[in-house]
Every structure is written in C-alpha cells, then in structure tokens.
Protein backbone atom coordinates (compact mmCIF):
# COMPACT_ATOMS: atom_id res chain seq x y z
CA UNK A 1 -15.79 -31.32 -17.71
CA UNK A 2 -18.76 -32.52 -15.48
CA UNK A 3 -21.23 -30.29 -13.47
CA UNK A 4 -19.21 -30.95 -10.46
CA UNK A 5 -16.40 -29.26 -12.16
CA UNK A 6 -17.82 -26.32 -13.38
CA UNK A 7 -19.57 -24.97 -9.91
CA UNK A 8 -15.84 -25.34 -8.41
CA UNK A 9 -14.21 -22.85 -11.34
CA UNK A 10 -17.29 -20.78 -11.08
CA UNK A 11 -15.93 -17.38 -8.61
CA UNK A 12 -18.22 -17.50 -5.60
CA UNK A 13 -20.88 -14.67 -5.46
CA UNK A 14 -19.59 -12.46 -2.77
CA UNK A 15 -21.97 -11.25 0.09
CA UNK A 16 -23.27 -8.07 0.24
CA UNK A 17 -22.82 -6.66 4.34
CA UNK A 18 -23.86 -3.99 5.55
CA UNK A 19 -22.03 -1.42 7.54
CA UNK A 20 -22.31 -3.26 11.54
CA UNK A 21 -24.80 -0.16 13.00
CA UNK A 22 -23.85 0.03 16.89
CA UNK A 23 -27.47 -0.75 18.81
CA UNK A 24 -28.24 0.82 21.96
CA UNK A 25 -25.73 3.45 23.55
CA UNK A 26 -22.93 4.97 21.62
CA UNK A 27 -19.93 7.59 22.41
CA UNK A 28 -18.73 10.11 20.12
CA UNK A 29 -14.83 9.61 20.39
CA UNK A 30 -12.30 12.39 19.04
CA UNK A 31 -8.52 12.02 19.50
CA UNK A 32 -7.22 15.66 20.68
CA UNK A 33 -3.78 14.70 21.36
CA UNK A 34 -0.87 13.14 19.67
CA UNK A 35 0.83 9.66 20.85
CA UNK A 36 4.15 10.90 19.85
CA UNK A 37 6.38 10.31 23.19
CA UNK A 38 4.03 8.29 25.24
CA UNK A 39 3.86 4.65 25.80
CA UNK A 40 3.72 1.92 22.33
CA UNK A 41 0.63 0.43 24.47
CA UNK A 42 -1.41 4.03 24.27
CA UNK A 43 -0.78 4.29 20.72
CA UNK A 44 -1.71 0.80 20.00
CA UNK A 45 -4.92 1.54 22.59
CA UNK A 46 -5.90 4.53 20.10
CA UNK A 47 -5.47 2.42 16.89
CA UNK A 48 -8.01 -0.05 18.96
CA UNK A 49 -10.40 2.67 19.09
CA UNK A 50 -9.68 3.07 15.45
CA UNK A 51 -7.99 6.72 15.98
CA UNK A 52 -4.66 7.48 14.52
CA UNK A 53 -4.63 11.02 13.81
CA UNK A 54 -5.29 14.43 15.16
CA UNK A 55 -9.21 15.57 15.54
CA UNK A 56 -10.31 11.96 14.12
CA UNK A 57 -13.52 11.10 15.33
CA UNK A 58 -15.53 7.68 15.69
CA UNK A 59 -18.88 6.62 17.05
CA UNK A 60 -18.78 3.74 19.56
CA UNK A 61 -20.91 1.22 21.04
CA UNK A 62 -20.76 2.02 24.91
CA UNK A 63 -19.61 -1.20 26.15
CA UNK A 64 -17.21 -2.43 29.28
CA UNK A 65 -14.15 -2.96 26.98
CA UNK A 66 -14.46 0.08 25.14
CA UNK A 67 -14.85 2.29 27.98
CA UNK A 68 -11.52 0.79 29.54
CA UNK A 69 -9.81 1.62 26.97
CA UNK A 70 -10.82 5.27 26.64
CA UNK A 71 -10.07 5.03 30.77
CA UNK A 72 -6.70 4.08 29.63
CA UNK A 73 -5.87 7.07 27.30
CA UNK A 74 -8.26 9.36 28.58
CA UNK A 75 -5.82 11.93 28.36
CA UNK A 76 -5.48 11.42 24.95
CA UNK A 77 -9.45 11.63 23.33
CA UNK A 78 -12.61 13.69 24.26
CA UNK A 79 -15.76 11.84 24.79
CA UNK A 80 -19.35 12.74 24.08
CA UNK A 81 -22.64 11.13 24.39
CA UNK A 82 -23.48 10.37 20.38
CA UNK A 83 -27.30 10.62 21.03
C-alpha cells in the first residue's frame, strides 16, 4: 500500500463549528398558536422560522426575509426585541 493509499482510507478529521451567533439585531420569536386548520403554507412558514410547537421560542437575526415571514403568520407567533 503506498502513501497515496493510506491518506485516502484515513477518515477525514471533521471540523469543529461553532454555533452561527446572529450579529447585529435579533427578534425573540414564540409560537402562541397552533397550525392545526390553517393553510399547509403557514405551517411550513413556522417550520421556516424553526417553530413547530406550542410556546417554542427562537432568537432571530432581524432581516427582510425573516420579517416577511413573521408578516405572513403574524397571527400565529409573538415577537419581541431580543436585546
């Protein structure tokens, strides 16, 4: 078996990443109402927003996409300012 060889078998060291840390603005989002009986697209919408149960909560970078789709099931989630 040459060098060559041996690097391929060898398992590649996996990367160490940290958890991405929003910068700048963020939004405290908390889903206060169920998606049972509305529209597939809200539900999808809240598992974009990575809610998909009752009183879940996730912080948010404050950015144009994200803040159509809490626009779009704004009847759905409570927002707060995650200073």
């Amino acid at each position: 078996m040459t060098e060559a060889q041996a690097k391929k078998k060898a398992p590649a060291a996996k990367k160490e990443t940290a958890a991405k840390k929003p910068s700048g603005k963020t939004l405290k989002v908390t889903q206060i109402r169920s998606p049972n009986n509305r529209e597939e697209w809200q539900r999808s919408t809240l598992i974009g927003l990575g809610l998909n149960k009752m009183n879940r909560s996730r912080v948010l970078e404050d950015t144009p996409s994200v803040r159509g789709m809490i626009n779009s099931v704004k009847h759905l989630v409570k927002v707060e300012d995650a200073a």
